[in-house]
PDB file of N, CA and C in Angstrom:
ATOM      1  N   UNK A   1     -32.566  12.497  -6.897  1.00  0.00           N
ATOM      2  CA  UNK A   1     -32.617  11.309  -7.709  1.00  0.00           C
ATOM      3  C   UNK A   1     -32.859  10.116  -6.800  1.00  0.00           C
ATOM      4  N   UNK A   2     -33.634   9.187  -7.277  1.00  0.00           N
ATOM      5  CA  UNK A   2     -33.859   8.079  -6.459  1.00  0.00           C
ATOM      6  C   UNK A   2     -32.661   6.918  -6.820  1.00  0.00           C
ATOM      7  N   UNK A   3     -32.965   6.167  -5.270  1.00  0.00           N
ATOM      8  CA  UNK A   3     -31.865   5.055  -5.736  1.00  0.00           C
ATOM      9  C   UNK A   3     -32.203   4.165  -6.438  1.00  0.00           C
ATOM     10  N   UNK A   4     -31.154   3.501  -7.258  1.00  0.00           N
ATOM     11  CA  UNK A   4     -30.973   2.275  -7.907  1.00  0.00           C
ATOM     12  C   UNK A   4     -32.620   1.582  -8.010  1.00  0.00           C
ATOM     13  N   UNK A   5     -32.197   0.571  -6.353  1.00  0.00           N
ATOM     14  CA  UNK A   5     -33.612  -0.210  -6.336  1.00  0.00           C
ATOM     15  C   UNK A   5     -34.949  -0.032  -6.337  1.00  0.00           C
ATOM     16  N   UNK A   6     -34.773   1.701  -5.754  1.00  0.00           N
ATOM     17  CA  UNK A   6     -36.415   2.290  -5.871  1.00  0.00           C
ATOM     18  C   UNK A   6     -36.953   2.267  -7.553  1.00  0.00           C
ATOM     19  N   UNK A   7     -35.615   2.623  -8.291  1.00  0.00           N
ATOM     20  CA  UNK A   7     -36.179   2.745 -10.085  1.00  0.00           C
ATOM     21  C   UNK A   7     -36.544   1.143 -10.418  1.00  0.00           C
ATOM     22  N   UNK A   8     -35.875   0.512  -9.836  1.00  0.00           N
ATOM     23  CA  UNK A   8     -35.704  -1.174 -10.565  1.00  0.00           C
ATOM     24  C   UNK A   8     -36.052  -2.335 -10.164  1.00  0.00           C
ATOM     25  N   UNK A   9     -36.382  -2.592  -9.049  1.00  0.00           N
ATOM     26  CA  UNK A   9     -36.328  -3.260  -8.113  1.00  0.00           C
ATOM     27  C   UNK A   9     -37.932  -3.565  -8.214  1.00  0.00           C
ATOM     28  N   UNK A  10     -38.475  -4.822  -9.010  1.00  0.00           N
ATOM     29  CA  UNK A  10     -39.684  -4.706  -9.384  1.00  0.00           C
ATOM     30  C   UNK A  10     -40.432  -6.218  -8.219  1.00  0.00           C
ATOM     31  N   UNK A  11     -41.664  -6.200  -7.624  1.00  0.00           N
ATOM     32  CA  UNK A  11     -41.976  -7.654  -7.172  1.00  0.00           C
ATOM     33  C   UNK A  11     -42.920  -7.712  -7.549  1.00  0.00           C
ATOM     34  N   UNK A  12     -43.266  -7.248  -8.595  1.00  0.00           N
ATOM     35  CA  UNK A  12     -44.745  -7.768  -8.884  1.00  0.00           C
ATOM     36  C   UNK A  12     -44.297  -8.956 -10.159  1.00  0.00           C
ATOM     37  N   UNK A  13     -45.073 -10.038  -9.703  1.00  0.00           N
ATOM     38  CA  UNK A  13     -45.055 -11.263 -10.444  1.00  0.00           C
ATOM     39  C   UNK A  13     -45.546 -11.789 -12.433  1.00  0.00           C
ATOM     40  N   UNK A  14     -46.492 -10.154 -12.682  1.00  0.00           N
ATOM     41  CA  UNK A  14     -47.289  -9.731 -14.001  1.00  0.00           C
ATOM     42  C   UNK A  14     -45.957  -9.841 -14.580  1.00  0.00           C
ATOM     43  N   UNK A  15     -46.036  -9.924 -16.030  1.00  0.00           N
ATOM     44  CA  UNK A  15     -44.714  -9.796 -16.894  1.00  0.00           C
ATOM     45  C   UNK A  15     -44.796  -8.406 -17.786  1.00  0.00           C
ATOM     46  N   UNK A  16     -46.074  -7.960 -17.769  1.00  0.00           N
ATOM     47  CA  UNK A  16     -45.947  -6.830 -18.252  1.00  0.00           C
ATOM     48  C   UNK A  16     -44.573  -5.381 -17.420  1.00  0.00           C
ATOM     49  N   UNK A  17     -44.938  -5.441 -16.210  1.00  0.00           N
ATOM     50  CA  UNK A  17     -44.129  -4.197 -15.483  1.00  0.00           C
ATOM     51  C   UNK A  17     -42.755  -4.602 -15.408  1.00  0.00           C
ATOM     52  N   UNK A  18     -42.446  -6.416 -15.224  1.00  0.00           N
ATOM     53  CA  UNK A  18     -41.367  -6.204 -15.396  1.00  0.00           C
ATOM     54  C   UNK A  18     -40.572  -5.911 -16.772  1.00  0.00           C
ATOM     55  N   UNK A  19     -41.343  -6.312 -17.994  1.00  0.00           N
ATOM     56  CA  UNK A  19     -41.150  -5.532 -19.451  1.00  0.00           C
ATOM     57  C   UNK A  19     -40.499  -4.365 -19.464  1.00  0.00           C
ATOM     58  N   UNK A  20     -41.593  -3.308 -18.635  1.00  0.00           N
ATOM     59  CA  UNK A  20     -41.360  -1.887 -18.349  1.00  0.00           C
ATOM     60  C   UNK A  20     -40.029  -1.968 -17.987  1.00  0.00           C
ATOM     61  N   UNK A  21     -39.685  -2.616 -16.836  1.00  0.00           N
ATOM     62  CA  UNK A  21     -38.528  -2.262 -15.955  1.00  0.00           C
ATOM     63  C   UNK A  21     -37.347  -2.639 -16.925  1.00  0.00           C
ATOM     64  N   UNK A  22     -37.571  -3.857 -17.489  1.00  0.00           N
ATOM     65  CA  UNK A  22     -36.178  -4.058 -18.616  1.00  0.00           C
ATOM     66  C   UNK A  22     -35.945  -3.111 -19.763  1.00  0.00           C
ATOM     67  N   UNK A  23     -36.651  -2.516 -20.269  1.00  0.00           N
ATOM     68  CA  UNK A  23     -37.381  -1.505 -21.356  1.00  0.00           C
ATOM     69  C   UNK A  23     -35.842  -0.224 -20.385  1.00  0.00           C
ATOM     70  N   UNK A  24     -36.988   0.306 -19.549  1.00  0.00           N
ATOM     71  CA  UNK A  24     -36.345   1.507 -18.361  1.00  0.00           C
ATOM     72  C   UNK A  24     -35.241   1.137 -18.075  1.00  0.00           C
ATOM     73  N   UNK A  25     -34.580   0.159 -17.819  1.00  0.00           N
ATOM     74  CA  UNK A  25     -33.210  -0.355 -17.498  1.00  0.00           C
ATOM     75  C   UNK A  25     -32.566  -0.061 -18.949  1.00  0.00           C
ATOM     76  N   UNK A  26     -32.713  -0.627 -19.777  1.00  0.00           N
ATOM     77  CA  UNK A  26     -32.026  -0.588 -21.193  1.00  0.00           C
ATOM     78  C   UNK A  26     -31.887   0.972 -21.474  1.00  0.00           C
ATOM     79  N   UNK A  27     -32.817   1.485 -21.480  1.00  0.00           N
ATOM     80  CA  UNK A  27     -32.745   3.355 -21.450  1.00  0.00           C
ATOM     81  C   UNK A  27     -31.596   3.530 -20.916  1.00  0.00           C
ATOM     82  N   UNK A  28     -31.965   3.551 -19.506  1.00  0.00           N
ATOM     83  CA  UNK A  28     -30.609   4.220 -18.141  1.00  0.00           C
ATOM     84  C   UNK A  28     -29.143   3.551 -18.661  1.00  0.00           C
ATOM     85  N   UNK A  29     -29.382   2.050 -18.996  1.00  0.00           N
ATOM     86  CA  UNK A  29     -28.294   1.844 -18.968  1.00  0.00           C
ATOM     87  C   UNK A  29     -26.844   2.369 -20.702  1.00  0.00           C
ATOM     88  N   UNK A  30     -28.089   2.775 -21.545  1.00  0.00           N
ATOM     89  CA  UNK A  30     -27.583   2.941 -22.783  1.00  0.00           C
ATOM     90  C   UNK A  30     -27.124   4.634 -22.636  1.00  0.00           C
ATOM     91  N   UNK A  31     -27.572   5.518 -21.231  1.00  0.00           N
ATOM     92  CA  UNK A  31     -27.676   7.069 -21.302  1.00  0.00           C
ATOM     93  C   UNK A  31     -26.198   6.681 -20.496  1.00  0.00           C
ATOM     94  N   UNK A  32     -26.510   5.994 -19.889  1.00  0.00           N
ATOM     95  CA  UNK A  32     -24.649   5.951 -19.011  1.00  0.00           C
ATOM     96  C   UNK A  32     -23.500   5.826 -20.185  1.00  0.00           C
ATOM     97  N   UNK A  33     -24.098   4.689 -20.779  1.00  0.00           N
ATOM     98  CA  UNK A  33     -22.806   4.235 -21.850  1.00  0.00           C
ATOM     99  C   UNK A  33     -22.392   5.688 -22.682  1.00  0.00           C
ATOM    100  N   UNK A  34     -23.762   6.211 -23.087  1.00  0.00           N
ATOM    101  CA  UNK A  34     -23.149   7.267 -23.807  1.00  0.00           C
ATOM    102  C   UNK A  34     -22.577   8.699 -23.338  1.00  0.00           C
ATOM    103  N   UNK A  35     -22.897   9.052 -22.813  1.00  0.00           N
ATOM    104  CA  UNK A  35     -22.460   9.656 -20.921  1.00  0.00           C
ATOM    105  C   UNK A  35     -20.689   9.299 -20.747  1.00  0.00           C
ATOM    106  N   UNK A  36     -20.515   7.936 -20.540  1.00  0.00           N
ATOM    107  CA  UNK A  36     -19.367   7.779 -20.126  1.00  0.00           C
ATOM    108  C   UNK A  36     -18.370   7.679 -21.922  1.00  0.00           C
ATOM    109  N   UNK A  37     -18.966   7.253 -22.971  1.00  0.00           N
ATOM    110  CA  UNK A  37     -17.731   8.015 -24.346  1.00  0.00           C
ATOM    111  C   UNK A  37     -17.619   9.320 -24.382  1.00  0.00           C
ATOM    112  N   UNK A  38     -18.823  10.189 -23.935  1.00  0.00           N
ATOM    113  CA  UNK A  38     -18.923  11.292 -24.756  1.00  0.00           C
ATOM    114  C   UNK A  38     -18.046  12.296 -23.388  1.00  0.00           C
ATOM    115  N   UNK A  39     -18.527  12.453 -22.106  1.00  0.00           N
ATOM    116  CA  UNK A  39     -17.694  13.163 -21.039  1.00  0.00           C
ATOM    117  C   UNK A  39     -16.087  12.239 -21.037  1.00  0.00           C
ATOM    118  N   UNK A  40     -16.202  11.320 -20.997  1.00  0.00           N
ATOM    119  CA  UNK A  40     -14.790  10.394 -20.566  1.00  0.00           C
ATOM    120  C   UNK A  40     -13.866  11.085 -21.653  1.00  0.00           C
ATOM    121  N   UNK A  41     -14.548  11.009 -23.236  1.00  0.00           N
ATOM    122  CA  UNK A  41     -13.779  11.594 -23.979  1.00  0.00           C
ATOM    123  C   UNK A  41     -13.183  13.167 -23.520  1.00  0.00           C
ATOM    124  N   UNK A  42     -13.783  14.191 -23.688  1.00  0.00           N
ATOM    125  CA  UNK A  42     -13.732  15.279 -22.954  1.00  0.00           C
ATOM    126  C   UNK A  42     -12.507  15.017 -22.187  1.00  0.00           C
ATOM    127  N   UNK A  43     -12.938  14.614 -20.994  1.00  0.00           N
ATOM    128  CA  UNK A  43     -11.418  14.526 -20.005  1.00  0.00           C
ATOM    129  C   UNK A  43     -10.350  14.285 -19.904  1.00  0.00           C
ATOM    130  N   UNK A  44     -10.888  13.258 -21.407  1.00  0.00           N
ATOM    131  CA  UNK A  44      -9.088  12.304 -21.496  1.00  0.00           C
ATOM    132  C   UNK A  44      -8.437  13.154 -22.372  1.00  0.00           C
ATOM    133  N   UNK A  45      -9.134  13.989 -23.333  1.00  0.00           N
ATOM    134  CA  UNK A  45      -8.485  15.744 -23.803  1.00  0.00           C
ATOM    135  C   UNK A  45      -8.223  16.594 -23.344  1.00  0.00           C
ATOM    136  N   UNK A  46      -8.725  16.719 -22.656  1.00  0.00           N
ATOM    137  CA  UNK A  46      -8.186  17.827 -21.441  1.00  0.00           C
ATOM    138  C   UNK A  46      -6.931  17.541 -20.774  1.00  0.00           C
ATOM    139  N   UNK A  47      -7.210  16.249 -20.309  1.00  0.00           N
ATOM    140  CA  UNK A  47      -6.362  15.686 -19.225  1.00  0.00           C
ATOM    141  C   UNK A  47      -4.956  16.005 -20.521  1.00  0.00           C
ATOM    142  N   UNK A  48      -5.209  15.267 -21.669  1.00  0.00           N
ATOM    143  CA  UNK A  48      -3.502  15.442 -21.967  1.00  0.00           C
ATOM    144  C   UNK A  48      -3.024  16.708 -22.549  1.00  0.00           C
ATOM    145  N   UNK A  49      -4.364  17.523 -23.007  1.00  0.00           N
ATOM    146  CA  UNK A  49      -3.690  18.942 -23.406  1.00  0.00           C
ATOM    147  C   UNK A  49      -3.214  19.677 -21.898  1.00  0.00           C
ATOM    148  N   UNK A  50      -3.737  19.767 -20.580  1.00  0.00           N
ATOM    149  CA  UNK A  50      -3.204  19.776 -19.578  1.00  0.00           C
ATOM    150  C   UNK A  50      -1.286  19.587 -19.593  1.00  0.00           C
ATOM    151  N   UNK A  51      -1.502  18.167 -19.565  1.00  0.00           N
ATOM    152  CA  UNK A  51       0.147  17.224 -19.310  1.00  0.00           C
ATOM    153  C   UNK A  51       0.930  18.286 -20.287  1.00  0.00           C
ATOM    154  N   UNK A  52       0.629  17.930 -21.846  1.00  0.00           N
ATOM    155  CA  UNK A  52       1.113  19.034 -22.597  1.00  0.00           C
ATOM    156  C   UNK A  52       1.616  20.736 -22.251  1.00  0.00           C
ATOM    157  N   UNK A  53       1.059  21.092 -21.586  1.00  0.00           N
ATOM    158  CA  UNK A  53       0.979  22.346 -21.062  1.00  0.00           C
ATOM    159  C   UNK A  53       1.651  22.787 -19.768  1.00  0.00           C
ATOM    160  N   UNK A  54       1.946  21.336 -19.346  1.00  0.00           N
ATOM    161  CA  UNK A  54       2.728  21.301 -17.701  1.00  0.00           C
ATOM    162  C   UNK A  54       1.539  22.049 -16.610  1.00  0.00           C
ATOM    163  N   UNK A  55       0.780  22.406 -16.598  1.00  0.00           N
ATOM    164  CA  UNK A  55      -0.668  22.643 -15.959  1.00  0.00           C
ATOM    165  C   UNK A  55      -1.205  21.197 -15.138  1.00  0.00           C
ATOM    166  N   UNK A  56      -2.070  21.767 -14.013  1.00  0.00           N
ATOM    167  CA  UNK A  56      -2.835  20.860 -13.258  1.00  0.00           C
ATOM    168  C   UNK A  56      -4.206  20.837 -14.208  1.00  0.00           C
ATOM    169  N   UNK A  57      -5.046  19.618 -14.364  1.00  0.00           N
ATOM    170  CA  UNK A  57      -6.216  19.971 -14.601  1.00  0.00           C
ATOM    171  C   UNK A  57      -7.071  19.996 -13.254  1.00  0.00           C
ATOM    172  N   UNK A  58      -8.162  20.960 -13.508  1.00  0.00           N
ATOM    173  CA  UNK A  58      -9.109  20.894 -12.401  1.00  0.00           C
ATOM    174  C   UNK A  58     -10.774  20.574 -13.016  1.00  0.00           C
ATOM    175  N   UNK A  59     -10.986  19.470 -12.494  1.00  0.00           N
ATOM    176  CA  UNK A  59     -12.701  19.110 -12.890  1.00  0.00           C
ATOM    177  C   UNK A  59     -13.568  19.812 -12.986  1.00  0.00           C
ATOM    178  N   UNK A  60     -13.078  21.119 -11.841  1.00  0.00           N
ATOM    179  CA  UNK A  60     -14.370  22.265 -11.855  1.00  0.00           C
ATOM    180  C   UNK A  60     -14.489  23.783 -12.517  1.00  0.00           C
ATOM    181  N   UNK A  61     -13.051  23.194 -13.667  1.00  0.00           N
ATOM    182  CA  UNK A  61     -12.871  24.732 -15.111  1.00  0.00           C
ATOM    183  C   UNK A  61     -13.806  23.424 -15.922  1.00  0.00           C
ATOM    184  N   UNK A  62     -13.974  21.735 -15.979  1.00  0.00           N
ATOM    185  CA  UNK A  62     -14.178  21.102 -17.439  1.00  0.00           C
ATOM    186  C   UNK A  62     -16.179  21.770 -16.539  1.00  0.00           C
ATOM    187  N   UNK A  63     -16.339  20.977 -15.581  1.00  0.00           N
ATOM    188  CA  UNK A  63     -17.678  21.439 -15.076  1.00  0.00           C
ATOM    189  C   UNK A  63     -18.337  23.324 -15.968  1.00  0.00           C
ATOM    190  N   UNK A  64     -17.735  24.311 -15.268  1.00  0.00           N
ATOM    191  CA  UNK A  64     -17.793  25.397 -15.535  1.00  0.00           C
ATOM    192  C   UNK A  64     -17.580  25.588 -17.250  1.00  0.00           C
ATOM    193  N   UNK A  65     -17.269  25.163 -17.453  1.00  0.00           N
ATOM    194  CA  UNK A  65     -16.830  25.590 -19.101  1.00  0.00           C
ATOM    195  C   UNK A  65     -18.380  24.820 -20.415  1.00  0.00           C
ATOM    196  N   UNK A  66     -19.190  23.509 -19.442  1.00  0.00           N
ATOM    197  CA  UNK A  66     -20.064  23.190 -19.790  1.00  0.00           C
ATOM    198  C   UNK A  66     -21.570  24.204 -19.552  1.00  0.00           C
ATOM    199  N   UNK A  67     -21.560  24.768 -18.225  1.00  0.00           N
ATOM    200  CA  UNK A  67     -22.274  25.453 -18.460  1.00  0.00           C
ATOM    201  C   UNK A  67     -22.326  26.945 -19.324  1.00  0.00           C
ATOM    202  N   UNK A  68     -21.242  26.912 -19.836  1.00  0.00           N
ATOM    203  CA  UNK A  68     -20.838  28.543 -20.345  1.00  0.00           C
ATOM    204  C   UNK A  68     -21.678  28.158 -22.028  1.00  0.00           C
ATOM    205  N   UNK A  69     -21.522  27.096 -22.337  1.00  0.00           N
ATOM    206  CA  UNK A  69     -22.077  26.558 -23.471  1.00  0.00           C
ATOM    207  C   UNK A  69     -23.632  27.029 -23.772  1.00  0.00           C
TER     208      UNK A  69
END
């Protein structure tokens, strides 16, 4: 994956590309938002059926259990 500024980081002065780039920014930034309700949710269930259970959770049964899907 490339970094940050290589995706965004625009100098061309045209207003069209930087369009693009706000356009492409609004994407990335709306896939995070939903990314972070939809996994965050996940964890914060886990995490308390865990507590519930007197159990450790481990990130890499919630990881593993996504690909079993």
């Amino acid at each position: 994956m490339s970094s940050f500024e290589t995706r965004f980081y625009c100098t061309e002065r045209a207003i069209w590309p930087r369009i693009q780039r706000n356009l492409s920014l609004l994407v990335w930034i709306a896939k995070v938002i939903l990314a972070w309700f939809t996994q965050g949710r996940r964890l914060r269930k886990a995490g308390r059926h865990a507590l519930r259970e007197k159990r450790v959770l481990y990130l890499d049964d919630l990881i593993d259990s996504d690909k079993d899907d």
